[in-house]
Protein backbone atom coordinates (compact mmCIF):
# COMPACT_ATOMS: atom_id res chain seq x y z
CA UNK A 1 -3.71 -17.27 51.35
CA UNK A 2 -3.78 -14.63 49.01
CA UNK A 3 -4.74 -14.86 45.37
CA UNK A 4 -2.14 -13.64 42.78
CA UNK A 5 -3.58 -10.58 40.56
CA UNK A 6 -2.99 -10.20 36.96
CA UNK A 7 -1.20 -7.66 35.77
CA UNK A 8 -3.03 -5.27 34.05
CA UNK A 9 -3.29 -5.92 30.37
CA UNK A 10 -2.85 -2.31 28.70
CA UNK A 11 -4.95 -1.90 25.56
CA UNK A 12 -2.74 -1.18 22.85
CA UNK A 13 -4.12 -0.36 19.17
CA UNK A 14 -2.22 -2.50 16.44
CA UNK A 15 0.45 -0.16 14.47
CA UNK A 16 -1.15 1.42 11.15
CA UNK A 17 0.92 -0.67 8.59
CA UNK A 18 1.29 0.26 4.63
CA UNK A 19 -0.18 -2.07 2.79
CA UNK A 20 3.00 -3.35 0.74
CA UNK A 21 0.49 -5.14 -2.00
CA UNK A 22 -1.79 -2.43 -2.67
CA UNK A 23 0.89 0.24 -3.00
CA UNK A 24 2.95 -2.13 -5.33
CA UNK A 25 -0.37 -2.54 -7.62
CA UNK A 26 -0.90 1.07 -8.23
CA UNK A 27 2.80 1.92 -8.84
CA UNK A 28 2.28 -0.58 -11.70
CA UNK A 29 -0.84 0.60 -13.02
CA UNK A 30 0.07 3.79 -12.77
CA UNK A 31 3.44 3.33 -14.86
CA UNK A 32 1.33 0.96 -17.54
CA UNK A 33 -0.56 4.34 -17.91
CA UNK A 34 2.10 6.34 -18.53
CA UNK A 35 3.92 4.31 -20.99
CA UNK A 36 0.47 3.52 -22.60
CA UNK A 37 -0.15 7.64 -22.99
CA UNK A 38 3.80 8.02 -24.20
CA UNK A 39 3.17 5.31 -27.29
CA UNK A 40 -0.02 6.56 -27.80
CA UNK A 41 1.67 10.12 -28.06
CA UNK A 42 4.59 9.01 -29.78
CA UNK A 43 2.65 7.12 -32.33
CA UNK A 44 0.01 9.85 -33.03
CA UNK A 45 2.44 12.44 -33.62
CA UNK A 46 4.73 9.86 -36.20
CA UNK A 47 1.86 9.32 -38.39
């Protein structure tokens, strides 16, 4: 009687995946920034 072997399980490393959230979250802060800077300029130079 012979025993039945596994096959061998290959190691493989999880895919690098983007994190969707964090990019998201610094494309917003980043453009609340640059608005903030343009009314700040805008404003600065009207007065």
């Amino acid at each position: 009687m012979s025993t039945k072997r596994k096959p061998p399980t290959i190691a493989q490393k999880p895919k690098e995946e983007v994190n969707k959230k964090a990019l998201i979250w610094v494309g917003c802060i980043f453009a609340a920034l640059v608005i903030v800077v343009t009314l700040l300029l805008v404003f600065s130079n009207g007065s």
